[in-house]
C-alpha atoms as a PDB file:
ATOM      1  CA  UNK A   1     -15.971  87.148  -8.108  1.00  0.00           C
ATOM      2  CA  UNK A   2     -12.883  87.059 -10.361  1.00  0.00           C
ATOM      3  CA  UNK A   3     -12.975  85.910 -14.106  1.00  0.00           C
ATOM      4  CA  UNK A   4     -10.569  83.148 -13.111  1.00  0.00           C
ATOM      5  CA  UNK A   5     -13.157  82.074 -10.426  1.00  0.00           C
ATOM      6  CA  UNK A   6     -16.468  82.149 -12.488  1.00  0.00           C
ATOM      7  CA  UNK A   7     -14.427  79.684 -15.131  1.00  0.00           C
ATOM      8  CA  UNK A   8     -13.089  77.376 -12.867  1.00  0.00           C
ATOM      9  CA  UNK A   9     -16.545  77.108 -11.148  1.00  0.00           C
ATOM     10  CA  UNK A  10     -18.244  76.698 -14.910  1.00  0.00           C
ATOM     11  CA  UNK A  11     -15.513  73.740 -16.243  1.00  0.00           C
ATOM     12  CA  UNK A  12     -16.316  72.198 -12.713  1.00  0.00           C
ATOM     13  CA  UNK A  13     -19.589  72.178 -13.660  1.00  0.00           C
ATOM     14  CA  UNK A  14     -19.233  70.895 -16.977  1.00  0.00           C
ATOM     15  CA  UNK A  15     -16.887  68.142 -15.451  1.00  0.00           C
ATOM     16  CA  UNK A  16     -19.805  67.072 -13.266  1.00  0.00           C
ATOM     17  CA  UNK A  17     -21.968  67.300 -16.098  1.00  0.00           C
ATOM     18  CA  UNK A  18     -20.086  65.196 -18.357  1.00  0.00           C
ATOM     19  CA  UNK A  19     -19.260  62.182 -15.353  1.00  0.00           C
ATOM     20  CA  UNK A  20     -23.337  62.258 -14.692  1.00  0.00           C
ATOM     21  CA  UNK A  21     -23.829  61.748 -18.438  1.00  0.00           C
ATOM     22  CA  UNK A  22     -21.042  58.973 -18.375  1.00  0.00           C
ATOM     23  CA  UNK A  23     -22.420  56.992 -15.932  1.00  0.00           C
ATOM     24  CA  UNK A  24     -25.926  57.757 -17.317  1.00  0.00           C
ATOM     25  CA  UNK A  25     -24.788  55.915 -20.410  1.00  0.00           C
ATOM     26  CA  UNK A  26     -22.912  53.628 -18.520  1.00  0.00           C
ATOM     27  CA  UNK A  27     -26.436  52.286 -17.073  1.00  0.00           C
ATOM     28  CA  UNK A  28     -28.519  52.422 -20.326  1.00  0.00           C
ATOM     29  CA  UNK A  29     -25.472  50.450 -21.492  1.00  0.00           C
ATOM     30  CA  UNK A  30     -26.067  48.243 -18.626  1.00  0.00           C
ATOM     31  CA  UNK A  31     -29.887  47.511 -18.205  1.00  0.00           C
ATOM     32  CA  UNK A  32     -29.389  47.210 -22.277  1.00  0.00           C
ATOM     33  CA  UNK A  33     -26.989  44.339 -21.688  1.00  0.00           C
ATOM     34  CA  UNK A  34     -28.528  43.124 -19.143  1.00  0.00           C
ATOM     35  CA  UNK A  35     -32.268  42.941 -21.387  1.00  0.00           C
ATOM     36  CA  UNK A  36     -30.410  41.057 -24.592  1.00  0.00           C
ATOM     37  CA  UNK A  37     -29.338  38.536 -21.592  1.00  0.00           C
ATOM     38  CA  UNK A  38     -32.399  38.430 -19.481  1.00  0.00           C
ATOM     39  CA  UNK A  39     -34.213  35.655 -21.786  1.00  0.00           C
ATOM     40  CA  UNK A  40     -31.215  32.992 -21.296  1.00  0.00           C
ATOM     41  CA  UNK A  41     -31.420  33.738 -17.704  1.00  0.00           C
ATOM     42  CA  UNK A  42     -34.836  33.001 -17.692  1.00  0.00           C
ATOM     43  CA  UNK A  43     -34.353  29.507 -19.650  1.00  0.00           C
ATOM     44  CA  UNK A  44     -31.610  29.076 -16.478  1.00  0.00           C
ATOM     45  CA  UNK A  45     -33.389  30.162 -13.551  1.00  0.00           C
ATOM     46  CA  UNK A  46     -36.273  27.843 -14.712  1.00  0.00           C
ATOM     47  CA  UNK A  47     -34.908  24.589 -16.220  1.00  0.00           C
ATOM     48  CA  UNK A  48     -31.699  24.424 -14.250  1.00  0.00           C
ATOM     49  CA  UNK A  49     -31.823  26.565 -10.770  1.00  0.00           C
ATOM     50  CA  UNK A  50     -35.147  25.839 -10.211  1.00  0.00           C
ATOM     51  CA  UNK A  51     -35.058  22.200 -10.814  1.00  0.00           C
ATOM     52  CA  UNK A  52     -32.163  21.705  -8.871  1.00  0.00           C
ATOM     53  CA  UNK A  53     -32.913  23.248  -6.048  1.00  0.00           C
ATOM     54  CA  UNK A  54     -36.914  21.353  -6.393  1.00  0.00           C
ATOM     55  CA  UNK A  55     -33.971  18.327  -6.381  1.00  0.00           C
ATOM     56  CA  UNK A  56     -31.664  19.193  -2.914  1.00  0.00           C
ATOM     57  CA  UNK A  57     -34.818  19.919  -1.198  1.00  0.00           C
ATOM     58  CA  UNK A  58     -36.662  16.703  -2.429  1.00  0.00           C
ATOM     59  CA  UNK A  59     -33.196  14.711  -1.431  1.00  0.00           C
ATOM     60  CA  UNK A  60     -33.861  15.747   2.251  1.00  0.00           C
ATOM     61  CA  UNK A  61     -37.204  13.972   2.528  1.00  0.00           C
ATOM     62  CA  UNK A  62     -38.812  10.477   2.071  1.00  0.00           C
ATOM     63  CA  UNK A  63     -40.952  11.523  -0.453  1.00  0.00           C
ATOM     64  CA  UNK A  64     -43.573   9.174  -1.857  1.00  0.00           C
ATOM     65  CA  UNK A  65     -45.196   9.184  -5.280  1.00  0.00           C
ATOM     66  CA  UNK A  66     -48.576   9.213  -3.244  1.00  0.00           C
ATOM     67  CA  UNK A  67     -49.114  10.766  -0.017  1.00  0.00           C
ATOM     68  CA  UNK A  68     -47.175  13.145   2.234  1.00  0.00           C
ATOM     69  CA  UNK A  69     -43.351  13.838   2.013  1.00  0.00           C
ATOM     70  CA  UNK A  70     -41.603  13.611   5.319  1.00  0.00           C
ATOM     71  CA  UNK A  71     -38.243  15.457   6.394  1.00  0.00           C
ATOM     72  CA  UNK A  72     -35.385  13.252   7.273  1.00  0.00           C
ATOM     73  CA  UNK A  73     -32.402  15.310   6.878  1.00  0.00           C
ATOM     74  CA  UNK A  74     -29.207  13.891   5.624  1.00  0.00           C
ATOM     75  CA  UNK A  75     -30.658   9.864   6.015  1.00  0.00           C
ATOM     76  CA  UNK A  76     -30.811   9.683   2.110  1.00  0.00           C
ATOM     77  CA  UNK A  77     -27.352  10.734   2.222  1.00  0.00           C
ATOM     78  CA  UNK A  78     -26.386   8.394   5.374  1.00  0.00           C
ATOM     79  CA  UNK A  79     -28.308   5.057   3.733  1.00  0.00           C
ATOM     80  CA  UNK A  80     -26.415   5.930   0.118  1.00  0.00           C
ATOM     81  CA  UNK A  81     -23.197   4.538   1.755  1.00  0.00           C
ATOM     82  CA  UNK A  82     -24.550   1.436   2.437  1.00  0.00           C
ATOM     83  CA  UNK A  83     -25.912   0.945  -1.715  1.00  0.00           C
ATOM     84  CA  UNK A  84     -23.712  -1.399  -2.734  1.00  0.00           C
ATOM     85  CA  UNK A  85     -25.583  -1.184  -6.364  1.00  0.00           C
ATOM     86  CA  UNK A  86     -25.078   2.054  -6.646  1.00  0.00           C
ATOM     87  CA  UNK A  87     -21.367   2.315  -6.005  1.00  0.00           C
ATOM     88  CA  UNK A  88     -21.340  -0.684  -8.154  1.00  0.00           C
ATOM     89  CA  UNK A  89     -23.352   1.406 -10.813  1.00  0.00           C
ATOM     90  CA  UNK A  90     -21.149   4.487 -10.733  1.00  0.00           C
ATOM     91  CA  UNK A  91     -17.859   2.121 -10.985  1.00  0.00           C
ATOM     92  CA  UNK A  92     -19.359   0.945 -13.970  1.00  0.00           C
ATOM     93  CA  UNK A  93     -20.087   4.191 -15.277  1.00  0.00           C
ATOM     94  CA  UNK A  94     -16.816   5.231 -14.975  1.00  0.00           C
ATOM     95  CA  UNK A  95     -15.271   2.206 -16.594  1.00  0.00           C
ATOM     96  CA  UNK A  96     -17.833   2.913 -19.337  1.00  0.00           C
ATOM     97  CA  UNK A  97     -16.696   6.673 -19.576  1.00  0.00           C
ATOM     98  CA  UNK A  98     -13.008   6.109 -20.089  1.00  0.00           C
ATOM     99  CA  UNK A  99     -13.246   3.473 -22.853  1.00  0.00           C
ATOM    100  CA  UNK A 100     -15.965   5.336 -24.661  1.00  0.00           C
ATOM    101  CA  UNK A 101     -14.005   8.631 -24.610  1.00  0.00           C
ATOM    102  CA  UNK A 102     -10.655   6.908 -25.827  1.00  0.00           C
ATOM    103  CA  UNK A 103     -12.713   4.993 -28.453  1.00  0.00           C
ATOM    104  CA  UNK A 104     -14.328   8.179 -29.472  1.00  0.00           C
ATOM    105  CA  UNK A 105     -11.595  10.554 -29.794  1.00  0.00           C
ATOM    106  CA  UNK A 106      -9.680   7.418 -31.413  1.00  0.00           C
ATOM    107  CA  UNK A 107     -11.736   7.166 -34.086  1.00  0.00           C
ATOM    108  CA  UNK A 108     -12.714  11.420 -34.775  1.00  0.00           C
ATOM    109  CA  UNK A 109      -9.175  12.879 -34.318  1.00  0.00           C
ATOM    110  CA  UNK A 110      -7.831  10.355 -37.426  1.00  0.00           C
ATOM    111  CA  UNK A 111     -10.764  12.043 -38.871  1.00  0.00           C
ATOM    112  CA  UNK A 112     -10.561  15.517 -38.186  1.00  0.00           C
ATOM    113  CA  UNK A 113      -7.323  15.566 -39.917  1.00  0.00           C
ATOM    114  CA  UNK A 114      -8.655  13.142 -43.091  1.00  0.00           C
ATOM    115  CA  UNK A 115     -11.245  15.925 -43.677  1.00  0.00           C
ATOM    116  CA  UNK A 116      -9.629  19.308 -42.245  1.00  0.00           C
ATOM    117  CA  UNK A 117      -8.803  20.503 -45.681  1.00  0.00           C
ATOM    118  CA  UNK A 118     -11.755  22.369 -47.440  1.00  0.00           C
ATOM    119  CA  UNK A 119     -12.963  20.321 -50.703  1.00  0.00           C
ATOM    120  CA  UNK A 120     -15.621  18.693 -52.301  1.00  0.00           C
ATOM    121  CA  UNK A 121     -14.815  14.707 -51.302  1.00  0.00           C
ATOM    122  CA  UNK A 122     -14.429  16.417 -47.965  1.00  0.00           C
ATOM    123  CA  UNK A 123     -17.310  17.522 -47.893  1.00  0.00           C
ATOM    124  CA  UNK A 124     -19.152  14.724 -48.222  1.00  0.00           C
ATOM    125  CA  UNK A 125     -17.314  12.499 -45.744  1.00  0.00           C
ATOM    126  CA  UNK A 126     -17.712  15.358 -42.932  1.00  0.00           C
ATOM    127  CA  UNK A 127     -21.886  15.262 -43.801  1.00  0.00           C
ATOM    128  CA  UNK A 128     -21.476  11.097 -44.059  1.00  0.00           C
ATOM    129  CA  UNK A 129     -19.681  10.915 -40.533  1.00  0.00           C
ATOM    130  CA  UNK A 130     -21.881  13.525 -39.017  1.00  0.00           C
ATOM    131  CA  UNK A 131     -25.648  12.538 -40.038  1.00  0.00           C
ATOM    132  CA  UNK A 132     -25.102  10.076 -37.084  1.00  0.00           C
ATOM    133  CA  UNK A 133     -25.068  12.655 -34.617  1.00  0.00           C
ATOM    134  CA  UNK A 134     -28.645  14.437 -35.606  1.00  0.00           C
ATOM    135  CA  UNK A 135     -30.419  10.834 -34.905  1.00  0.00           C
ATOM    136  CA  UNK A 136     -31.704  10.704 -31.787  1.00  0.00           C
ATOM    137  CA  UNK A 137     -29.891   8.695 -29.038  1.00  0.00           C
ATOM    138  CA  UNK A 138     -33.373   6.651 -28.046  1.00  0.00           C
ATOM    139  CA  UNK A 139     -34.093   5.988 -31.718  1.00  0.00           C
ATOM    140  CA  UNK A 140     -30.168   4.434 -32.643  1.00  0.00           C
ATOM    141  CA  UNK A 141     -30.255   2.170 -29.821  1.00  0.00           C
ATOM    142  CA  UNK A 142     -33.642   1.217 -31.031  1.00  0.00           C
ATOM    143  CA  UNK A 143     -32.005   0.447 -34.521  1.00  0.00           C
ATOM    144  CA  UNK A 144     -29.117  -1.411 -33.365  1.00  0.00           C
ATOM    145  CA  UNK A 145     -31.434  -3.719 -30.826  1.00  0.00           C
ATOM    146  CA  UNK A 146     -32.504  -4.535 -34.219  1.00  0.00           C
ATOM    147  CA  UNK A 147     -29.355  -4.926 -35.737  1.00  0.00           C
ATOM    148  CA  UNK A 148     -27.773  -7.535 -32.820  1.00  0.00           C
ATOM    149  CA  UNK A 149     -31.104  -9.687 -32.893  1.00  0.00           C
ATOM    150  CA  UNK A 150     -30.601 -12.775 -33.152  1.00  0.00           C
ATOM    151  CA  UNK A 151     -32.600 -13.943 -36.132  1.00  0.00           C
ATOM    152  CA  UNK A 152     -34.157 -11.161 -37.441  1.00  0.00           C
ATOM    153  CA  UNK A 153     -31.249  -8.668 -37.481  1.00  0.00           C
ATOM    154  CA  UNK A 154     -28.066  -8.288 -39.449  1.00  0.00           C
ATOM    155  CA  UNK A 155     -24.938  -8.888 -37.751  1.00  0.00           C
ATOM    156  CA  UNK A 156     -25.612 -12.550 -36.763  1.00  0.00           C
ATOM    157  CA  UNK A 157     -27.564 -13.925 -39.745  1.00  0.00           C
ATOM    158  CA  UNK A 158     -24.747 -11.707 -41.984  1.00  0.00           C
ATOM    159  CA  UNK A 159     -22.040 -14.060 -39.738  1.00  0.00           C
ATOM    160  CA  UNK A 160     -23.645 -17.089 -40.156  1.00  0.00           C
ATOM    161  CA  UNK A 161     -24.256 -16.666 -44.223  1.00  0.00           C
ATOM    162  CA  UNK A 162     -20.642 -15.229 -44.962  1.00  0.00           C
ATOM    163  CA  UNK A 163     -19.092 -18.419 -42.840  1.00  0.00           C
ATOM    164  CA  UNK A 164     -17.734 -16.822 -40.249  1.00  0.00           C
ATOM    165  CA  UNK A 165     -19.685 -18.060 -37.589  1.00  0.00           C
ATOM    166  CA  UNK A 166     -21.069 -21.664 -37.349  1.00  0.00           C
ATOM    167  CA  UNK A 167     -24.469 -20.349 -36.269  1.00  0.00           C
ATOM    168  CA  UNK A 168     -26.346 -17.700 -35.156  1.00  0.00           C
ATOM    169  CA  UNK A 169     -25.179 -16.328 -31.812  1.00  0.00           C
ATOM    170  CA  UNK A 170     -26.647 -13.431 -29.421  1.00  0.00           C
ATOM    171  CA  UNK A 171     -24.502 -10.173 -28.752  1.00  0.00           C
ATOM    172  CA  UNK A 172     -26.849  -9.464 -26.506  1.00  0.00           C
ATOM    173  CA  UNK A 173     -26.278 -12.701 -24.006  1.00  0.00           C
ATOM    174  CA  UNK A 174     -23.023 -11.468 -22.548  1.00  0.00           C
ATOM    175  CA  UNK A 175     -21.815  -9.124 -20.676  1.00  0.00           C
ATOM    176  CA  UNK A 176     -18.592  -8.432 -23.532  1.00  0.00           C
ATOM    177  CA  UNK A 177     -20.712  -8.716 -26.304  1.00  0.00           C
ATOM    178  CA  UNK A 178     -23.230  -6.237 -24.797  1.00  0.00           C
ATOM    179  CA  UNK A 179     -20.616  -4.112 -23.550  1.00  0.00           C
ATOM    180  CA  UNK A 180     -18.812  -3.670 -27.017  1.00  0.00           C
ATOM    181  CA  UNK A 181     -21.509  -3.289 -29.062  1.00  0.00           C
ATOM    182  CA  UNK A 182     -22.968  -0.374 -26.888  1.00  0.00           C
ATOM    183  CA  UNK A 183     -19.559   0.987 -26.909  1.00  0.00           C
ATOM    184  CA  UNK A 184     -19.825   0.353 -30.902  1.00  0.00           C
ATOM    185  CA  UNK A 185     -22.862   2.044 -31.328  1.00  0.00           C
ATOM    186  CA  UNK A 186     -22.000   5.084 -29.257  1.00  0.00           C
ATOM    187  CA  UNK A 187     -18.799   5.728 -31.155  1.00  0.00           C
ATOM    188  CA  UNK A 188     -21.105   5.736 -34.154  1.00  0.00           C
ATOM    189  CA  UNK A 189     -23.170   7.817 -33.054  1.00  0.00           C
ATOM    190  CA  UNK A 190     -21.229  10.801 -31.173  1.00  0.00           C
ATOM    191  CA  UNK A 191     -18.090  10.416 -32.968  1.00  0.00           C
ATOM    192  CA  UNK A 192     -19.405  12.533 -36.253  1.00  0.00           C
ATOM    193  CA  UNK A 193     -19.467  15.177 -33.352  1.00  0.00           C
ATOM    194  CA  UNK A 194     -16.142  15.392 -31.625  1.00  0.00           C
ATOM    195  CA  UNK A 195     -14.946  14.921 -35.305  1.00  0.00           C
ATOM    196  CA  UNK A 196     -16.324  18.359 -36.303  1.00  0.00           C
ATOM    197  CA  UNK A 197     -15.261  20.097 -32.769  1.00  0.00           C
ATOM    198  CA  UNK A 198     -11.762  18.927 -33.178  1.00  0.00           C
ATOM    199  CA  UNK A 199     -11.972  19.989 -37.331  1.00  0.00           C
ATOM    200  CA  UNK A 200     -12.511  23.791 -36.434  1.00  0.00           C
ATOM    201  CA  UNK A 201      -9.511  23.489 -34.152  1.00  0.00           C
ATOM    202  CA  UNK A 202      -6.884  22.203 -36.533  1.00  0.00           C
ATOM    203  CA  UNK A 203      -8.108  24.472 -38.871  1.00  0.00           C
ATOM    204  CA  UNK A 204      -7.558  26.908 -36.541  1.00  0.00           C
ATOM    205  CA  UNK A 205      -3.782  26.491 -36.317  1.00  0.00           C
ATOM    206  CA  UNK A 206      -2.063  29.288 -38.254  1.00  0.00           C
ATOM    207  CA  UNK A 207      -0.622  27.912 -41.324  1.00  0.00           C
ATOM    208  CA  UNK A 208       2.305  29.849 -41.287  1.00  0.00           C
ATOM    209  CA  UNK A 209       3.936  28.886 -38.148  1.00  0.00           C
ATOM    210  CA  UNK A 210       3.547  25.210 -39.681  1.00  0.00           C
ATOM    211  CA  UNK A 211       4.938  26.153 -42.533  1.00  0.00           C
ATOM    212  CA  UNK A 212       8.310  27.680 -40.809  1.00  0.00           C
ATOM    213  CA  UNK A 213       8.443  25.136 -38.341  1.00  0.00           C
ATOM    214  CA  UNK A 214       8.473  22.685 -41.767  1.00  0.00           C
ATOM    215  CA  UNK A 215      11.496  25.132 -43.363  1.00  0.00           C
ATOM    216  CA  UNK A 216      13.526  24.605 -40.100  1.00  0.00           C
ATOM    217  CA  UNK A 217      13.535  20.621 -40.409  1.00  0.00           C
ATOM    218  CA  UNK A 218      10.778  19.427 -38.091  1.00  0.00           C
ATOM    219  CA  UNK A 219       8.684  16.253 -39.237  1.00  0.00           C
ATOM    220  CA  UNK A 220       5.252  15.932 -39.265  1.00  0.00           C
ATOM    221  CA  UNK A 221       5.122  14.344 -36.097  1.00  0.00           C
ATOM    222  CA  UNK A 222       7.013  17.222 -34.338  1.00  0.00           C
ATOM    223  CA  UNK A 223       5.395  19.714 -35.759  1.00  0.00           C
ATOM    224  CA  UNK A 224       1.982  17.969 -34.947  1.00  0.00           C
ATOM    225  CA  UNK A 225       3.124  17.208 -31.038  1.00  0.00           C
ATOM    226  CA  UNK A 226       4.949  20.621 -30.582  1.00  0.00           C
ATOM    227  CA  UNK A 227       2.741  22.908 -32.464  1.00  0.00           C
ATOM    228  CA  UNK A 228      -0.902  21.294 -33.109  1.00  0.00           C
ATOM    229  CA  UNK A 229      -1.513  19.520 -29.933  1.00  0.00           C
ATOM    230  CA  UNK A 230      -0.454  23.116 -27.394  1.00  0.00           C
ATOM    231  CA  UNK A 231      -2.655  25.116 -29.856  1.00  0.00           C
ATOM    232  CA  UNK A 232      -5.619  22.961 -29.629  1.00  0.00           C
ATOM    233  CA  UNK A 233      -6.150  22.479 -25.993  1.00  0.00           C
ATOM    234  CA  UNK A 234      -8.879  24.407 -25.668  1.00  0.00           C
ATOM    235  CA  UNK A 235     -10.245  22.484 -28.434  1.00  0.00           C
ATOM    236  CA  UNK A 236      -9.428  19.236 -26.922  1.00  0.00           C
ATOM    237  CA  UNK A 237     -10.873  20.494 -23.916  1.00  0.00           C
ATOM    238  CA  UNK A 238     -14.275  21.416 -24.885  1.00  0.00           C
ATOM    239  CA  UNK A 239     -14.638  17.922 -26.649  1.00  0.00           C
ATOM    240  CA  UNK A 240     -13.498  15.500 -23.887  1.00  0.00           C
ATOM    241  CA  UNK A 241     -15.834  17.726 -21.150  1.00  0.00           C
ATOM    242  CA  UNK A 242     -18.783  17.043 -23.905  1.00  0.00           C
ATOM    243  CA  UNK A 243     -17.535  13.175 -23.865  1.00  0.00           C
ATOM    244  CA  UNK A 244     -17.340  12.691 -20.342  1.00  0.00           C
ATOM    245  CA  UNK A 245     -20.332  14.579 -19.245  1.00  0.00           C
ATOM    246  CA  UNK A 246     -22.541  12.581 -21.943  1.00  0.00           C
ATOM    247  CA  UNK A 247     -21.176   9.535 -21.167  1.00  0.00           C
ATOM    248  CA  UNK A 248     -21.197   9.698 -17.445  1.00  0.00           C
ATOM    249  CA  UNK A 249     -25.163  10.353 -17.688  1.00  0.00           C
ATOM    250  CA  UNK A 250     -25.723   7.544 -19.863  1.00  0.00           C
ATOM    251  CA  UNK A 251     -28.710   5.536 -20.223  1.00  0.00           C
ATOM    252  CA  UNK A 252     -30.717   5.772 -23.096  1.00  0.00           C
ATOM    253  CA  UNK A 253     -28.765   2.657 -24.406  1.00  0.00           C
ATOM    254  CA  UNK A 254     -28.600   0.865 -22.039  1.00  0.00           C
ATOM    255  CA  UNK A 255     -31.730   0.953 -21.148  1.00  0.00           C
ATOM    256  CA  UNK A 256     -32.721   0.274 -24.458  1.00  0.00           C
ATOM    257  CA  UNK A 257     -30.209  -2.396 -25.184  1.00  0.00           C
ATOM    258  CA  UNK A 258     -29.406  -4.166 -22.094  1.00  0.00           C
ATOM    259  CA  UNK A 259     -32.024  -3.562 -19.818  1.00  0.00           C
ATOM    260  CA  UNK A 260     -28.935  -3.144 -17.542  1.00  0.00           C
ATOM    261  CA  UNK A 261     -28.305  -6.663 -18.059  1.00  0.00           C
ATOM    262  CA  UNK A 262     -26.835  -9.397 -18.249  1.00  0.00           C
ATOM    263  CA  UNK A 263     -27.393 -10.261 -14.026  1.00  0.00           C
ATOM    264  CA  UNK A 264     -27.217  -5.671 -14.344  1.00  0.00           C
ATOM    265  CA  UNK A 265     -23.444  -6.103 -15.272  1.00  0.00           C
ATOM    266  CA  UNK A 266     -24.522  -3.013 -17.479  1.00  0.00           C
ATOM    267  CA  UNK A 267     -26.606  -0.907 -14.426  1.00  0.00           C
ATOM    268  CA  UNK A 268     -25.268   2.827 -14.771  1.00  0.00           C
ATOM    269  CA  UNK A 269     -25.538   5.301 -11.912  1.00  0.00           C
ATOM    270  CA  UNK A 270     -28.240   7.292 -14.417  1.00  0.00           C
ATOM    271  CA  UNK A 271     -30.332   3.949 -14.746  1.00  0.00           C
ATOM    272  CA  UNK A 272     -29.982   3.240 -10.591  1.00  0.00           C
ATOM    273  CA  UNK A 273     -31.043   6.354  -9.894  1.00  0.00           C
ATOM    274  CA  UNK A 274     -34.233   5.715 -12.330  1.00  0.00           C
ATOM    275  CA  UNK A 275     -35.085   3.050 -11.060  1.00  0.00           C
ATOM    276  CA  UNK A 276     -34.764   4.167  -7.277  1.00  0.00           C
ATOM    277  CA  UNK A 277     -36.922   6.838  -8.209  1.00  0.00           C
ATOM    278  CA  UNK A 278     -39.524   5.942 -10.679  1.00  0.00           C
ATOM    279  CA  UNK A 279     -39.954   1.953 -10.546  1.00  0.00           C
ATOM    280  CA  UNK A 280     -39.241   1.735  -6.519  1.00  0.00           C
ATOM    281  CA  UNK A 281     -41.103   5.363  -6.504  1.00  0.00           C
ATOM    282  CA  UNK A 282     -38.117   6.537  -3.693  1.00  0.00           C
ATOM    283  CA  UNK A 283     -37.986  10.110  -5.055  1.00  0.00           C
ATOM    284  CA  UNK A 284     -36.185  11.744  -2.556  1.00  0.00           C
ATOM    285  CA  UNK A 285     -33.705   8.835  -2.605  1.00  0.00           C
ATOM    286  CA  UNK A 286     -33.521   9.310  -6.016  1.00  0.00           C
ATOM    287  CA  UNK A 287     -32.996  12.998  -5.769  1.00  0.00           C
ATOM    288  CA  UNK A 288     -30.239  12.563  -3.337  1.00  0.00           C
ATOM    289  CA  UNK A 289     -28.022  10.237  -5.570  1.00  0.00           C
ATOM    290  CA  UNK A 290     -28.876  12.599  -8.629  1.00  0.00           C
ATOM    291  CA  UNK A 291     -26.757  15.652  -6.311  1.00  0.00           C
ATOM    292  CA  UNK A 292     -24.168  13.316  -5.331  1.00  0.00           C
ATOM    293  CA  UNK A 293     -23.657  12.317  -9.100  1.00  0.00           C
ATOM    294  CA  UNK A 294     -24.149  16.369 -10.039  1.00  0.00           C
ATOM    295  CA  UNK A 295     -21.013  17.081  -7.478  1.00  0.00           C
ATOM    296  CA  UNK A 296     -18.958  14.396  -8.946  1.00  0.00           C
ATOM    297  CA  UNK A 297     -19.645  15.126 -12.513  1.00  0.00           C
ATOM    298  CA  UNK A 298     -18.658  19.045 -11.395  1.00  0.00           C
ATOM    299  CA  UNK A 299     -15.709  17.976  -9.864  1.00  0.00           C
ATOM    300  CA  UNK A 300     -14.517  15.947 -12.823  1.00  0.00           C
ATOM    301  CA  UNK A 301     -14.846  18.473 -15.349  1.00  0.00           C
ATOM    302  CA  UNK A 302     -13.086  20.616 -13.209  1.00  0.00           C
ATOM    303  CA  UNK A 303     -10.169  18.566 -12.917  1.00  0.00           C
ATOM    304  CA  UNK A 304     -10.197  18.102 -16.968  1.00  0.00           C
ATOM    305  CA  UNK A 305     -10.278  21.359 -17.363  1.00  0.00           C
ATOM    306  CA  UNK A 306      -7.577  22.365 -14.503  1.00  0.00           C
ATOM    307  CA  UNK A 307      -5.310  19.508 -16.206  1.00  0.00           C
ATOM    308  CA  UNK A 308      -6.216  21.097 -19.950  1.00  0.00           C
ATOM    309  CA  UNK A 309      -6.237  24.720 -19.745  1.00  0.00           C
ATOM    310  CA  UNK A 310      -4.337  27.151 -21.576  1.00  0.00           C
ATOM    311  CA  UNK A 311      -1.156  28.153 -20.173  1.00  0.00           C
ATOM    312  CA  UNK A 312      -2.623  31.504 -21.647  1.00  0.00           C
ATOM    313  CA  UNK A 313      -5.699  31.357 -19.922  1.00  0.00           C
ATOM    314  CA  UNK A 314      -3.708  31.305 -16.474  1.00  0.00           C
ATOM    315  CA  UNK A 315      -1.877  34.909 -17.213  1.00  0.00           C
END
C-alpha cells in the first residue's frame, strides 16, 4: 500500500471520526434541550392536552353527574343547533368582546404614551394604573357589587347627596346600567395591563428614526401613523389576542354582578355552558359547547393575528 493510500484511508477515518462526534454532540445538545423543556411539557400534556381531550371525549356522551355515561355520538353537537340560548349567549359575548376591547385599548394606549418616558411621576402612575390588574377578577366584581348597591354602596348614595340624582337608583336593574358598569369595571381592571404591554412597545421604537423622520418635516401624527403604529404590530397584536381571548371567556363578573340578568340579557356563552353543565348537571352537553367555543376562539385569534402580522414575519 502506497503512502498516498495509507493517508487518504487515515483523513477518511478521521472525517468519520469527527461527523460521529458531531452528531454525538448534536444529540447531547438535543436530549439537553429537550430536558430544560420537558417540565413545561409536562404542565401541557397535563392541564391542557389531557383535559381537553377528557373534554371531546366527554362531549360524545350523555354523561350524568351520577350514574353511567352513555355514547351518543355527535347528538350533543346535533341538539346545540337547536339552543337558541346559547347562540343568544355567544352573540352576546361577542357584542361584549368588541366594546370591551375598544374601551380597553381606548383608555391604555392614551396611557402608554402619558407614561412611556422613564421618570419618577411616571413611575408612580404606571404602579397606580397597574395595581388593578394583580386583584383578582372574582374579588373586584365582588367590590363593585358593593359599590352599585343601592343604599349601602357609593355611586348612588354619592348621586343622590351631590344633587345629581333625585334619589337613589339601581345600576343593577337594567340591562344598560348593568351592561356599562361591567364594561366599567373591566376597563378598570385589565386596562393597567394592556397599558404596560403596549408601554414596552413604544419604547421599543428606535428613537432615531423618529428623530429623522421629525428633521424631514413630518408631524407628530405622521410620524406616529407611519412609523409607531407599523413598528408596533406585534405589540398590538399580542394585546388585542390577550383582550379578546379574556373577554370572550368571561364570567366571573357577570356571574358575580348580574347573575346573567336582567330576564339573562347578560348570559355569556362561558356562564351557559356552566350552567348546562354544573346546575342542569348535562356534562357532556356542556363539554360539547366548551369545544365548539375552543374552535371559535382558535379561529378568531387566528384571523387577528393573520390581519396583524408583521409584513416581516411573512418573509
Amino acid at each position: 500500500m502506497s503512502i498516498t493510500t495509507q493517508e487518504t484511508e487515515a483523513a477518511g477515518i478521521g472525517v468519520r471520526d469527527r461527523g460521529r462526534s458531531g452528531r454525538r454532540k448534536r444529540l447531547r445538545r438535543s436530549v439537553a434541550g429537550l430536558l430544560f423543556v420537558s417540565p413545561a411539557i409536562l404542565l401541557v400534556v397535563v392541564f391542557f392536552l389531557i383535559p381537553l381531550g377528557s373534554a371531546a371525549w366527554m362531549s360524545l356522551h350523555r354523561w350524568p353527574l351520577m350514574g353511567e355515561p352513555r355514547f351518543i355520538g355527535l347528538d350533543n353537537y346535533v341538539r346545540m343547533w337547536s339552543d337558541s340560548r346559547f347562540w343568544d349567549a355567544l352573540g352576546f359575548t361577542i357584542y361584549y368582546t368588541v366594546v370591551v376591547t375598544i374601551a380597553i385599548f381606548a383608555v391604555a394606549f392614551p396611557l402608554a404614551l402619558f407614561v412611556q418616558q422613564p421618570n419618577r411621576a411616571n413611575s408612580f402612575y404606571r404602579t397606580a394604573v397597574f395595581l388593578p390588574v394583580v386583584v383578582g377578577f372574582g374579588s373586584a366584581a365582588l367590590l363593585w357589587v358593593w359599590l352599585m348597591h343601592v343604599d349601602n354602596g357609593l355611586f348612588s348614595p354619592a348621586a343622590q347627596g351631590l344633587g345629581i340624582t333625585e334619589g337613589r337608583f339601581n345600576l343593577l336593574a337594567s340591562y344598560n346600567g348593568v351592561f356599562w358598569s361591567i364594561i366599567i369595571m373591566v376597563v378598570w381592571k385589565t386596562a393597567g395591563l394592556t397599558m404596560v404591554i403596549l408601554m414596552t412597545g413604544l419604547q421599543g421604537v428606535p428613537s432615531d428614526i423618529l428623530e429623522a423622520a421629525r428633521i424631514d418635516g413630518a408631524s407628530a401624527s405622521q410620524r406616529f401613523r407611519r412609523i409607531t403604529l407599523p413598528l408596533m404590530r406585534r405589540t398590538i397584536a399580542l394585546a388585542l389576542t390577550l383582550s379578546v381571548a379574556g373577554s370572550m371567556l368571561a364570567f366571573d363578573q357577570f356571574y358575580l354582578i348580574s347573575s346573567g340578568g336582567p330576564r339573562n340579557q347578560t348570559l355569556t356563552a362561558v356562564y351557559w355552558i356552566f350552567t348546562q353543565s354544573f346546575v342542569s348537571f348535562r356534562l357532556g352537553y356542556g363539554s360539547a359547547l366548551s369545544i365548539v367555543l375552543l374552535v371559535i376562539l382558535v379561529i378568531i385569534s387566528t384571523v387577528q393575528l393573520r390581519l396583524l402580522r408583521d409584513p416581516r414575519d411573512a418573509r
